[in-house]
Protein backbone atom coordinates (compact mmCIF):
# COMPACT_ATOMS: atom_id res chain seq x y z
CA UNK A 1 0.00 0.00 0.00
CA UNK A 2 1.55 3.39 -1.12
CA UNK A 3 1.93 6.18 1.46
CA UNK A 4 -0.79 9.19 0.78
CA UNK A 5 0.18 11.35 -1.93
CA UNK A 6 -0.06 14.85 -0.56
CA UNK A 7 2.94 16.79 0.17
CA UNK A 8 1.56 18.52 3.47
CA UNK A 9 -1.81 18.41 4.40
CA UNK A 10 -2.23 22.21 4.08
CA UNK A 11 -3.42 24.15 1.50
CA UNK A 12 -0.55 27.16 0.49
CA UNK A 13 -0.07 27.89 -2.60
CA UNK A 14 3.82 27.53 -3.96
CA UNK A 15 5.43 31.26 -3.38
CA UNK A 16 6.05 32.90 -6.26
CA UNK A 17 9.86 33.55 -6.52
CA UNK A 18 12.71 31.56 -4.22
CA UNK A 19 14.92 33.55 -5.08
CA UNK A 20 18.14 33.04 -7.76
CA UNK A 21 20.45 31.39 -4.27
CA UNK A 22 16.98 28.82 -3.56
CA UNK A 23 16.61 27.91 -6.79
CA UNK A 24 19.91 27.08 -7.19
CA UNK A 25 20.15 24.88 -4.26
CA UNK A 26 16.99 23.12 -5.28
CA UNK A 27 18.69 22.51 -8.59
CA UNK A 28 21.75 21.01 -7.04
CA UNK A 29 19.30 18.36 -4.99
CA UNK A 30 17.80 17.11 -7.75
CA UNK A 31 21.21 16.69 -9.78
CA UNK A 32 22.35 14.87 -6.81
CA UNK A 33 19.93 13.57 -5.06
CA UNK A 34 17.42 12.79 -8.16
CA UNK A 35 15.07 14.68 -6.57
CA UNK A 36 14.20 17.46 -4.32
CA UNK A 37 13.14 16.53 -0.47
CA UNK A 38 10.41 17.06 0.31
CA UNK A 39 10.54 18.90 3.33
CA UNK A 40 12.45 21.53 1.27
CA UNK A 41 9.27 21.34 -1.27
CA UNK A 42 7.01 22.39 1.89
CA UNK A 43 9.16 25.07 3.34
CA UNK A 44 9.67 26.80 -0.27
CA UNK A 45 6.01 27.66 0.32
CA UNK A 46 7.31 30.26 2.66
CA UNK A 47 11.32 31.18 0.92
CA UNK A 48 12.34 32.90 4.17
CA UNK A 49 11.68 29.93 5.76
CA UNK A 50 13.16 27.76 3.59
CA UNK A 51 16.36 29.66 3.46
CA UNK A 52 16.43 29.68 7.35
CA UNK A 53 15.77 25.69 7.27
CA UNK A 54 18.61 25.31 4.54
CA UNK A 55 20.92 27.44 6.66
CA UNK A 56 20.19 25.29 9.65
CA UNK A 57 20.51 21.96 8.67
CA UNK A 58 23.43 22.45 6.54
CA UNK A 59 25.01 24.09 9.46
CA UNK A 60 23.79 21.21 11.81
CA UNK A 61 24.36 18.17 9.71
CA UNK A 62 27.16 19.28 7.25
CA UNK A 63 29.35 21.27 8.83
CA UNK A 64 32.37 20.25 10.25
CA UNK A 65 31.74 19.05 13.63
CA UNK A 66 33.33 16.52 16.47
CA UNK A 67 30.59 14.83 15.39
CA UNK A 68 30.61 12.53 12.15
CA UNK A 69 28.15 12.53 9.44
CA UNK A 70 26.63 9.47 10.25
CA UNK A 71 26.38 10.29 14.19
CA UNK A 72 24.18 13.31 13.18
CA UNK A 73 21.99 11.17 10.81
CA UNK A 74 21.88 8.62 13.53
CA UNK A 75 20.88 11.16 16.22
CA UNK A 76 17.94 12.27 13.64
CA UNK A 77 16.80 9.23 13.27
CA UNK A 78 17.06 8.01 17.65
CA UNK A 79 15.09 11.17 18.28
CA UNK A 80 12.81 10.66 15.18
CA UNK A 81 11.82 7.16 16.64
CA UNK A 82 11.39 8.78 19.79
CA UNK A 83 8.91 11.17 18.18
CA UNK A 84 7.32 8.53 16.09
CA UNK A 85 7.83 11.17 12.95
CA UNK A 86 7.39 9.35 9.78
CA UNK A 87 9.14 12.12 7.66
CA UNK A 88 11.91 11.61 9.29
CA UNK A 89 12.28 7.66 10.26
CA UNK A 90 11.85 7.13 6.20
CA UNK A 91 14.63 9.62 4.96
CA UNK A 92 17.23 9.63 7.70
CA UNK A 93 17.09 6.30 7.74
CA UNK A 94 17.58 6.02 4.24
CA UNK A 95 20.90 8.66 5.07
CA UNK A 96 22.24 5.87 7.88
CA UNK A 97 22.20 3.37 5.15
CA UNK A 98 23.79 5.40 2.96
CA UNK A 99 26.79 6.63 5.12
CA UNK A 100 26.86 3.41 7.30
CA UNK A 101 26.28 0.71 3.69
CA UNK A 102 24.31 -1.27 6.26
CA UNK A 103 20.16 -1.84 6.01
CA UNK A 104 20.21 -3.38 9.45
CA UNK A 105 21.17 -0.43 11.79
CA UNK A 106 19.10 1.94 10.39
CA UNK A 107 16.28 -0.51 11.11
CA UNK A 108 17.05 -1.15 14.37
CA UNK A 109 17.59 2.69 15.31
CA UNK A 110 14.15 3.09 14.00
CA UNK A 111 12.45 0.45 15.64
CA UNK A 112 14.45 -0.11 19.20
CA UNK A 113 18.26 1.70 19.22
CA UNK A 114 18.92 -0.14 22.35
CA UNK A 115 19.05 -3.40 20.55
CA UNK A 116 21.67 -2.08 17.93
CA UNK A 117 24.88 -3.25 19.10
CA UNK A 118 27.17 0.02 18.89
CA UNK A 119 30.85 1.25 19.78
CA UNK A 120 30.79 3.11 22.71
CA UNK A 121 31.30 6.52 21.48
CA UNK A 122 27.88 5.78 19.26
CA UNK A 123 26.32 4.20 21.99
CA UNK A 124 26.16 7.20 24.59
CA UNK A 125 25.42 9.79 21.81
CA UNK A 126 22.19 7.74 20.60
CA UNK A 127 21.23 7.28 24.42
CA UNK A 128 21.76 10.86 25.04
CA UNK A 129 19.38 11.56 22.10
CA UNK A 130 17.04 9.63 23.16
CA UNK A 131 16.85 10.79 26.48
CA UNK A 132 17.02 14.78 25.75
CA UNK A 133 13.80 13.88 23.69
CA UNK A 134 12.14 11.81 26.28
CA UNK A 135 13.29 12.87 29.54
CA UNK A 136 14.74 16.72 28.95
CA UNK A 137 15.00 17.65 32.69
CA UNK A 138 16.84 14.28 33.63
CA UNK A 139 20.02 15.60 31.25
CA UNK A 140 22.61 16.75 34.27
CA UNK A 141 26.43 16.14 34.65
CA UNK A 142 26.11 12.36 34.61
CA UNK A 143 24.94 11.94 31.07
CA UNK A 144 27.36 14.76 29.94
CA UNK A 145 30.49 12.88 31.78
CA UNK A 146 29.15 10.23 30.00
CA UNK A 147 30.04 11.63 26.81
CA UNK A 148 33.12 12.81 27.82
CA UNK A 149 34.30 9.64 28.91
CA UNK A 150 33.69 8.45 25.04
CA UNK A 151 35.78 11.32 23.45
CA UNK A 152 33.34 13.86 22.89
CA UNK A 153 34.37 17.70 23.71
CA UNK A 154 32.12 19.97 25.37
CA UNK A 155 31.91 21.47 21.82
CA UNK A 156 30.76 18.37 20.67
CA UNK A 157 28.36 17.67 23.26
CA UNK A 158 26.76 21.52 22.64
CA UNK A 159 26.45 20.02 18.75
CA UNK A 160 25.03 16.66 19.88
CA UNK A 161 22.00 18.95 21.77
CA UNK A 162 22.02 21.10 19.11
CA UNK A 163 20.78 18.39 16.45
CA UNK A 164 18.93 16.68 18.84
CA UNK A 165 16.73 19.84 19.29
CA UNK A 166 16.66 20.86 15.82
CA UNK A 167 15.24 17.58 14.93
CA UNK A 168 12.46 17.47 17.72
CA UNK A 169 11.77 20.81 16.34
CA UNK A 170 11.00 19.66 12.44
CA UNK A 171 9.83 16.64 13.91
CA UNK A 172 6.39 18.61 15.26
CA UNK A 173 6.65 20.07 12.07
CA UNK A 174 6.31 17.10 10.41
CA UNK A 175 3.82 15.82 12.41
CA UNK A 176 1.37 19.20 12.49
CA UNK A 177 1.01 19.13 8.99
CA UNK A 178 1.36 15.62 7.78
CA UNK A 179 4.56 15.67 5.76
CA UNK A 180 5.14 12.89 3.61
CA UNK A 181 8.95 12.30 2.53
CA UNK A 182 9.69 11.17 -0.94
CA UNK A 183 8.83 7.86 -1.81
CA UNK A 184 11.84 6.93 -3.36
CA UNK A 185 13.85 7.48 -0.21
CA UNK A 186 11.92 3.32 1.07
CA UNK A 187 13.88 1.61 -1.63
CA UNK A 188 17.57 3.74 -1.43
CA UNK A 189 20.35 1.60 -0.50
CA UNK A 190 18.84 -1.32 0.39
């Protein structure tokens, strides 16, 4: 059974103009992606909003950080399960297949991330995740040490809460307004 078709389940109309610096990025998705997310589809309704977005997550996820590529998508996806957000689950955990070239732990991070059998380092930076999403007032000391004691830098820790939030964040968004992702994200890297 194929996911609904809609893109959000609000009606605004497409803005007129992106903008020569939004159309451009668009146009570099789709030459390397095949397509253009989504979520980037919805916010381009609104271009200041989109640009902001943009900024964010390729500031968040892209960047150079203590953190690797794959750690961020795997945090997106540990707080996305946490948040049951559909968007989300389907096209970061398409990204952990992609940068990890294994099906199995982006399942498992989707379904149950305690199950995955992880590295240290990757094991307290899911947990923390998942606990800033669940439990935000239990995050003290202890579960910071606990990072430490794995290698990560209090800059990294300050990046680790800072994609951990931004994805609770689009998460709602997701959810408010029924985003679908793409469906050719289900069947990438498989």
């Amino acid at each position: 059974m194929p996911q609904p078709d809609h893109l959000i389940c609000l009606d605004i109309p497409d803005a007129e103009n992106l903008g020569e610096d939004m159309d451009a990025y668009l146009a570099k998705c789709e030459e390397k992606l095949g397509m253009v997310p989504n979520v980037l589809r919805a916010y381009a309704k609104h271009p200041a909003k989109l640009r902001n977005f943009v900024q964010t997550y390729n500031t968040l996820m892209l960047a150079p950080s203590g953190l690797s590529k794959l750690e961020r998508e795997m945090v997106a996806v540990v707080v996305s399960s946490a948040n049951r957000c559909y968007y989300c689950l389907v096209a970061h955990g398409q990204a952990v297949r992609a940068l990890s070239g294994d099906p199995q732990l982006a399942e498992m991070l989707v379904m149950n991330h305690k199950v995955a059998e992880l590295p240290p380092r990757e094991r307290a930076i899911v947990d923390f995740a998942w606990t800033l999403t669940t439990a935000p007032m239990s995050v003290g000391e202890a579960e910071r040490n606990a990072l430490r004691t794995q290698g990560l830098t209090d800059a990294d820790i300050f990046d680790l809460a800072d994609v951990a939030a931004f994805f609770n964040y689009t998460n709602r968004v997701a959810h408010a307004t029924e985003m679908m992702p793409n469906p050719e994200y289900h069947a990438m890297n498989r």
